[in-house]
C-alpha atoms as a PDB file:
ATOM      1  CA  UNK A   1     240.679 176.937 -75.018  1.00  0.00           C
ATOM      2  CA  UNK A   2     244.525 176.809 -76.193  1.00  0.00           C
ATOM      3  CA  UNK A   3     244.330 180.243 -77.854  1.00  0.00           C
ATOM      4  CA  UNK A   4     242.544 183.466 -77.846  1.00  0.00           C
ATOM      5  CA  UNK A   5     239.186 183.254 -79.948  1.00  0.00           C
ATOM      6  CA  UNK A   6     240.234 184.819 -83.023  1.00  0.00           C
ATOM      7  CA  UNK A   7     243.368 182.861 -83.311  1.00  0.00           C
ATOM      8  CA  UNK A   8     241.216 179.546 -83.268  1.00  0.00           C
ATOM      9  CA  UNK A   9     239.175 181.531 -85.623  1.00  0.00           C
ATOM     10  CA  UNK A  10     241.870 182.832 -87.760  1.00  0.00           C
ATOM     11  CA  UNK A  11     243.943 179.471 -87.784  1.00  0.00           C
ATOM     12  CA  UNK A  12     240.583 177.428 -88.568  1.00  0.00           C
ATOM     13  CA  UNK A  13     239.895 180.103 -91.533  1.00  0.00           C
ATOM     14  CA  UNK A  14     243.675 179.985 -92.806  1.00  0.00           C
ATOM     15  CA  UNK A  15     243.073 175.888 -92.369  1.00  0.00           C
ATOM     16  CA  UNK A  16     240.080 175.757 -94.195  1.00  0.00           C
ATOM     17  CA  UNK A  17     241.422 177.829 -97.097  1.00  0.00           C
ATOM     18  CA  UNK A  18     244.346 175.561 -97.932  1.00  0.00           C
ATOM     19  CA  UNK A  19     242.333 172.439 -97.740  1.00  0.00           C
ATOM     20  CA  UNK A  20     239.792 174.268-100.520  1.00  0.00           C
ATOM     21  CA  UNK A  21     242.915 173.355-102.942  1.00  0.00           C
ATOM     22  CA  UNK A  22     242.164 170.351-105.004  1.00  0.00           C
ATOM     23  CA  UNK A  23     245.416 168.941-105.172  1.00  0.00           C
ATOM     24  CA  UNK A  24     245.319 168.150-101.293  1.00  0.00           C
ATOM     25  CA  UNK A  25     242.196 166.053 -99.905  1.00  0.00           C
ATOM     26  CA  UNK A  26     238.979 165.625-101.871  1.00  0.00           C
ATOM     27  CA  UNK A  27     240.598 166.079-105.346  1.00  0.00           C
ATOM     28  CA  UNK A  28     237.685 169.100-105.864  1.00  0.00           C
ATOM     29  CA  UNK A  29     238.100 172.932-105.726  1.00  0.00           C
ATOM     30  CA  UNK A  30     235.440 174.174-103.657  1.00  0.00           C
ATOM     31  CA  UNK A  31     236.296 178.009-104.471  1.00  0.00           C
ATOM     32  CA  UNK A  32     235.653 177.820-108.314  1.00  0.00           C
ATOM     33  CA  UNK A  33     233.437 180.819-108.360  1.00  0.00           C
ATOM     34  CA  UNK A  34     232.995 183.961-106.520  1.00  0.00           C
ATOM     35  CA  UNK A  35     229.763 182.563-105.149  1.00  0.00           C
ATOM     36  CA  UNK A  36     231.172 179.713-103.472  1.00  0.00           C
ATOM     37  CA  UNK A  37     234.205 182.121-101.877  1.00  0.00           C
ATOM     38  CA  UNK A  38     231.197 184.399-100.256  1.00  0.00           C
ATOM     39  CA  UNK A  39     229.433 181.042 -98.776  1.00  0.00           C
ATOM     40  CA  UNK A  40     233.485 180.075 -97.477  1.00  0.00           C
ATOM     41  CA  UNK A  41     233.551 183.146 -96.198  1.00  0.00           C
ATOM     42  CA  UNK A  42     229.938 183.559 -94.365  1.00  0.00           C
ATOM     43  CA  UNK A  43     230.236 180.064 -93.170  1.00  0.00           C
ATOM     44  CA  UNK A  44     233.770 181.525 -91.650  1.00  0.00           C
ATOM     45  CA  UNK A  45     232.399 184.995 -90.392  1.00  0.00           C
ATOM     46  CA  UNK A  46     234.105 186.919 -92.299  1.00  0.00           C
ATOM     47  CA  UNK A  47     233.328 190.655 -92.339  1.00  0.00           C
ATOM     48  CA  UNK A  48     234.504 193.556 -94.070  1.00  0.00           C
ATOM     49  CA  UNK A  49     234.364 194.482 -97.812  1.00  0.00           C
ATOM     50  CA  UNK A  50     234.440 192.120-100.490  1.00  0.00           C
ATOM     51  CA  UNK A  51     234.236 192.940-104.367  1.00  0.00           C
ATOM     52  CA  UNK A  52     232.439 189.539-104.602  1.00  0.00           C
ATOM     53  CA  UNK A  53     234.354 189.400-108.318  1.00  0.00           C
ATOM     54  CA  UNK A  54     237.167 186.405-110.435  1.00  0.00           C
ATOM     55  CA  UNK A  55     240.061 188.828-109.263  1.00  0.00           C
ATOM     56  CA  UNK A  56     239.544 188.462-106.015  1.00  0.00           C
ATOM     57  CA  UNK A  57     238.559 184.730-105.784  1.00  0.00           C
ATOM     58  CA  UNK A  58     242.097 184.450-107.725  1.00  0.00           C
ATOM     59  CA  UNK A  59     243.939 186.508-105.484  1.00  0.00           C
ATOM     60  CA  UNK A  60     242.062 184.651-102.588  1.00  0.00           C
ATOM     61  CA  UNK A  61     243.117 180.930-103.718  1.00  0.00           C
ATOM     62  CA  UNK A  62     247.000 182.087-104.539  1.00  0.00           C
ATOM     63  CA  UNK A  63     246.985 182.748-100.751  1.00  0.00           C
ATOM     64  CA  UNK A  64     246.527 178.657-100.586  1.00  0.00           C
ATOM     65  CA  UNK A  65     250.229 177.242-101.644  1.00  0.00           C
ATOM     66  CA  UNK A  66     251.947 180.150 -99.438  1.00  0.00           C
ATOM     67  CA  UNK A  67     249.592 179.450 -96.377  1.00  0.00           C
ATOM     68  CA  UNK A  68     250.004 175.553 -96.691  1.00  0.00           C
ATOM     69  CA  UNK A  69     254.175 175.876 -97.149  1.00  0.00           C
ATOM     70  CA  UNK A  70     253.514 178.721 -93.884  1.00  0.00           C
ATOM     71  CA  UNK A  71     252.332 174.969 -91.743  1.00  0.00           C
ATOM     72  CA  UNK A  72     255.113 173.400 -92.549  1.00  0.00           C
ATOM     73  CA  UNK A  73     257.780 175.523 -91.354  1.00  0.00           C
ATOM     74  CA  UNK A  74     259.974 175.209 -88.230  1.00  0.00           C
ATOM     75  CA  UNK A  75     259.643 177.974 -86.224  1.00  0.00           C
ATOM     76  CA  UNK A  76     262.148 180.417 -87.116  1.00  0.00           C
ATOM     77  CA  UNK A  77     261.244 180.129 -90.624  1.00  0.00           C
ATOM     78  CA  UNK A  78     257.986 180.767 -89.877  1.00  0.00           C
ATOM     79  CA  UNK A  79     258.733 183.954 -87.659  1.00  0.00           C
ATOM     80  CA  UNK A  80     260.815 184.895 -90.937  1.00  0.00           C
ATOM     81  CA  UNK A  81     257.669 184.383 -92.905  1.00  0.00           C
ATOM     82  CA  UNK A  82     255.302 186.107 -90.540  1.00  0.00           C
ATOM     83  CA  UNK A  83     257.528 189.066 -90.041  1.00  0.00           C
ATOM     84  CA  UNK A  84     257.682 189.278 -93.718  1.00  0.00           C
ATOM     85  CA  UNK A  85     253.997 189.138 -94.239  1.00  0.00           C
ATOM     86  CA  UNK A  86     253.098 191.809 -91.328  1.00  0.00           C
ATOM     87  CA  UNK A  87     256.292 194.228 -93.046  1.00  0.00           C
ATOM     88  CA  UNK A  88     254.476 193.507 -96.795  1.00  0.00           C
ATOM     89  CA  UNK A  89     250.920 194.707 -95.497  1.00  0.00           C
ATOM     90  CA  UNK A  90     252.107 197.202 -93.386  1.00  0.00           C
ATOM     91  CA  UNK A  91     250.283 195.876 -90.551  1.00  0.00           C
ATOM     92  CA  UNK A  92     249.610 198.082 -87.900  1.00  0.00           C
ATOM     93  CA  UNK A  93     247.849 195.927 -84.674  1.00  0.00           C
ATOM     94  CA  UNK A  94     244.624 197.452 -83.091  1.00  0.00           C
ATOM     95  CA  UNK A  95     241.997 196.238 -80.849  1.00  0.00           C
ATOM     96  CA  UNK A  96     238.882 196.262 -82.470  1.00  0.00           C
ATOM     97  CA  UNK A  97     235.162 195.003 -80.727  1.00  0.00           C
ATOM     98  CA  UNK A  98     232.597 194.537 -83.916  1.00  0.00           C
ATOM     99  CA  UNK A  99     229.830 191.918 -84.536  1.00  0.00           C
ATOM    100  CA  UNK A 100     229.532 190.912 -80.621  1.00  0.00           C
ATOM    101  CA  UNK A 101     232.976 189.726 -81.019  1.00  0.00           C
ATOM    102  CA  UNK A 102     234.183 191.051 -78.226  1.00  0.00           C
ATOM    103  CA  UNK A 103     237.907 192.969 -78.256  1.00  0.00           C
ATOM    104  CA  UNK A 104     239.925 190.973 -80.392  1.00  0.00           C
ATOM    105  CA  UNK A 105     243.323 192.575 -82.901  1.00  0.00           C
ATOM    106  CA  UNK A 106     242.948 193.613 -86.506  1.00  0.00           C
ATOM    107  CA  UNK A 107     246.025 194.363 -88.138  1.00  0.00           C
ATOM    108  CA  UNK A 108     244.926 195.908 -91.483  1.00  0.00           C
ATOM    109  CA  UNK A 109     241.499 197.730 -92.172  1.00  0.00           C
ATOM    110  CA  UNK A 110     238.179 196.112 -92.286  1.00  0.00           C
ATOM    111  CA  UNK A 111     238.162 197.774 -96.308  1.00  0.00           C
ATOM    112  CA  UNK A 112     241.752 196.566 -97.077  1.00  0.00           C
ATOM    113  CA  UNK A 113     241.722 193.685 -99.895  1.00  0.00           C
ATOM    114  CA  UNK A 114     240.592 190.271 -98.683  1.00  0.00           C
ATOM    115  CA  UNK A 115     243.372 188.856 -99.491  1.00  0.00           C
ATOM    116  CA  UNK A 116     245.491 190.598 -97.813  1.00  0.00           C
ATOM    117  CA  UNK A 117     243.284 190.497 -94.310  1.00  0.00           C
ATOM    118  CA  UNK A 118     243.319 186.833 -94.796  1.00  0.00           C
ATOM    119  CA  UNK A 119     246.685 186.628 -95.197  1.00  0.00           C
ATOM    120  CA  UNK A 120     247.540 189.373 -92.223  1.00  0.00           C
ATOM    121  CA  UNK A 121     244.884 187.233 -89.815  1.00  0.00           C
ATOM    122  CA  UNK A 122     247.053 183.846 -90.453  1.00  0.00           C
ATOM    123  CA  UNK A 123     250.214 185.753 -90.147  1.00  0.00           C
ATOM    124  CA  UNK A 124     248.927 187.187 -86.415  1.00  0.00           C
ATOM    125  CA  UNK A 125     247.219 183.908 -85.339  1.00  0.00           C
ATOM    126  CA  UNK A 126     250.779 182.081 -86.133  1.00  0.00           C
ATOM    127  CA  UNK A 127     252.373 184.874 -83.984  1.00  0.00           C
ATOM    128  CA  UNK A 128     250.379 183.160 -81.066  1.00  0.00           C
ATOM    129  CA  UNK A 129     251.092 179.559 -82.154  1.00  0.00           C
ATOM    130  CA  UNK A 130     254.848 180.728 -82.125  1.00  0.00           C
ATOM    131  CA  UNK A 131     254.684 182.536 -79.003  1.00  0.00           C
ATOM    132  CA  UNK A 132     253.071 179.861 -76.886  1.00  0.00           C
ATOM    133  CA  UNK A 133     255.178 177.889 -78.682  1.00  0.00           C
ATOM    134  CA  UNK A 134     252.560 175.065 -80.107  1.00  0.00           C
ATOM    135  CA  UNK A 135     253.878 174.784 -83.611  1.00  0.00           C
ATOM    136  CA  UNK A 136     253.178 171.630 -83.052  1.00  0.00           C
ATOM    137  CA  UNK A 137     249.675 172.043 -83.263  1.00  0.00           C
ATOM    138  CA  UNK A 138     249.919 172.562 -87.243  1.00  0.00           C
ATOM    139  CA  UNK A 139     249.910 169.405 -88.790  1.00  0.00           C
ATOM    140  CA  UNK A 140     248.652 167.251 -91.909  1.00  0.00           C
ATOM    141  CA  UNK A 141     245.783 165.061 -91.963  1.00  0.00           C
ATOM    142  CA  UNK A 142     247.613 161.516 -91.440  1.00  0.00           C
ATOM    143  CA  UNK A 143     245.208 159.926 -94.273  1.00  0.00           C
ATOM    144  CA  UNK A 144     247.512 158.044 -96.281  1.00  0.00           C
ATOM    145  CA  UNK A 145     245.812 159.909 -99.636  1.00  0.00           C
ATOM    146  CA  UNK A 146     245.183 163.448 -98.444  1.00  0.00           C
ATOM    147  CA  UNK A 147     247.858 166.372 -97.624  1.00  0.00           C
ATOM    148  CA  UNK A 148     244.917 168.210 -95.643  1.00  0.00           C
ATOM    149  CA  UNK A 149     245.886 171.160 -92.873  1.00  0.00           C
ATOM    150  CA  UNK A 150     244.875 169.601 -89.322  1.00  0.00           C
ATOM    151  CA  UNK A 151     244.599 172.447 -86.859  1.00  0.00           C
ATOM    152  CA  UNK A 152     245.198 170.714 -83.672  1.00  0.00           C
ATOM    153  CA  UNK A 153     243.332 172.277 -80.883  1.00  0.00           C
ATOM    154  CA  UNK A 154     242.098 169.396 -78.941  1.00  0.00           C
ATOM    155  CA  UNK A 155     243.195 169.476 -75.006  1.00  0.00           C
ATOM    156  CA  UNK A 156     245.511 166.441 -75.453  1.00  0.00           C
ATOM    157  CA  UNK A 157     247.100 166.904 -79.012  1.00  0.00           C
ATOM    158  CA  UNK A 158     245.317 164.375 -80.389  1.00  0.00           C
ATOM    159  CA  UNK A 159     243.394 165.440 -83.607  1.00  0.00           C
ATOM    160  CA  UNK A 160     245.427 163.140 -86.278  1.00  0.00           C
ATOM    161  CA  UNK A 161     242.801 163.254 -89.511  1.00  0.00           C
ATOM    162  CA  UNK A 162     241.352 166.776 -90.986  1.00  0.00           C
ATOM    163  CA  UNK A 163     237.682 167.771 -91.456  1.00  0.00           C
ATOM    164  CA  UNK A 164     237.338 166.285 -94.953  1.00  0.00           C
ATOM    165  CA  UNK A 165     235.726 162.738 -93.574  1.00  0.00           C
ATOM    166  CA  UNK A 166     239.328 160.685 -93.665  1.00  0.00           C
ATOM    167  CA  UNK A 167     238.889 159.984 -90.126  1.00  0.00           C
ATOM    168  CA  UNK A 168     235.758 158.162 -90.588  1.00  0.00           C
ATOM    169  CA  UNK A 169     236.960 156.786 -93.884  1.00  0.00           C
ATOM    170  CA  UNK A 170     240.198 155.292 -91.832  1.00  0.00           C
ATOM    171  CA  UNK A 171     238.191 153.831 -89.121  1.00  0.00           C
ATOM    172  CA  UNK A 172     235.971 151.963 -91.860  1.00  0.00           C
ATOM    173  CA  UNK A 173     239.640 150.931 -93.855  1.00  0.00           C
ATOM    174  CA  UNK A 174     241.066 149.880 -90.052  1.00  0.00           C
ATOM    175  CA  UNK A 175     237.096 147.551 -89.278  1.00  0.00           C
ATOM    176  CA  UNK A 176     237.451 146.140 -92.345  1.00  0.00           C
ATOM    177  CA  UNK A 177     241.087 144.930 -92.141  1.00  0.00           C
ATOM    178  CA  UNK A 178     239.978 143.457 -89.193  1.00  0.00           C
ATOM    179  CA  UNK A 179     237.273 141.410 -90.165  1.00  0.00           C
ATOM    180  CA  UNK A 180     239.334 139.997 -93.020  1.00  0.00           C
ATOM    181  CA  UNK A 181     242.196 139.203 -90.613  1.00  0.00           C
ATOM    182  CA  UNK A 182     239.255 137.642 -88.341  1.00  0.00           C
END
């Protein structure tokens, strides 16, 4: 394991969340209604309160275009951009053990806005990318057609395509070159 359990979790989430955008991979938003952001979020674990209404599936998806341009920063933009989303929330760390979790850090209240916990948890999850220095585990899916987030955790840095199938789709593209050159 690179990172502590609920950065994987948190930078999987934040991950996940950008690559709901249309504009990026499979050209469909899959957090069109509030329905579809509770099954995101259960598939996710997510706890805490949600209103389960539009406003906060809108305020949810803005969070995508801020998250995505918060991957491709160097690092001390990013430390500028995590500072300034911890001062925003007014984030105060705590260890917290709920859901046989185990210990793990919240840094807003289980009943603060979604948004803003979703935010907060990327912000403190990049904190340990920074720190361990591993910014070089964000990356984008290397699909020619998709601008997917690639959360890198694999032991040798490997992970090059995201979780949207363009792995599997290169591989077929790269067999069937080759049988055409053959």
């Amino acid at each position: 394991m690179t990172f502590a359990h609920d950065t994987e979790l948190a930078l999987a989430s934040a991950a996940a969340l950008v690559n709901t955008d249309p504009g990026t991979g499979s050209g469909e938003d899959t957090l069109g209604t509030p329905e579809q952001l509770v099954a995101f979020l259960d598939g996710l674990g997510w706890s805490g309160r949600r209103a389960g209404d539009e406003a906060e599936l809108d305020a949810v998806r803005s969070l995508r275009p801020r998250l995505r341009a918060m991957c491709r920063l160097e690092e001390v933009e990013l430390v500028r951009a995590v500072n300034e989303v911890l001062l925003d929330s007014g984030a105060l760390p705590q260890l917290v053990d709920h859901d046989d979790i185990g210990w793990h850090i919240h840094a807003v209240p289980q009943d603060a806005p979604l948004d803003t916990r979703m935010l907060v948890e990327a912000a403190m999850a990049f904190i340990d990318v920074i720190r361990s220095e591993e910014i070089d585990r964000l990356k984008f899916c290397a699909a020619d057609d998709c601008e997917n987030v690639v959360v890198d955790l694999s032991r040798n840095r490997s992970k090059r395509f995201c979780e949207g199938g363009c792995g599997n789709r290169e591989n077929v593209r790269a067999y069937r070159d080759r049988q055409r050159e053959s």
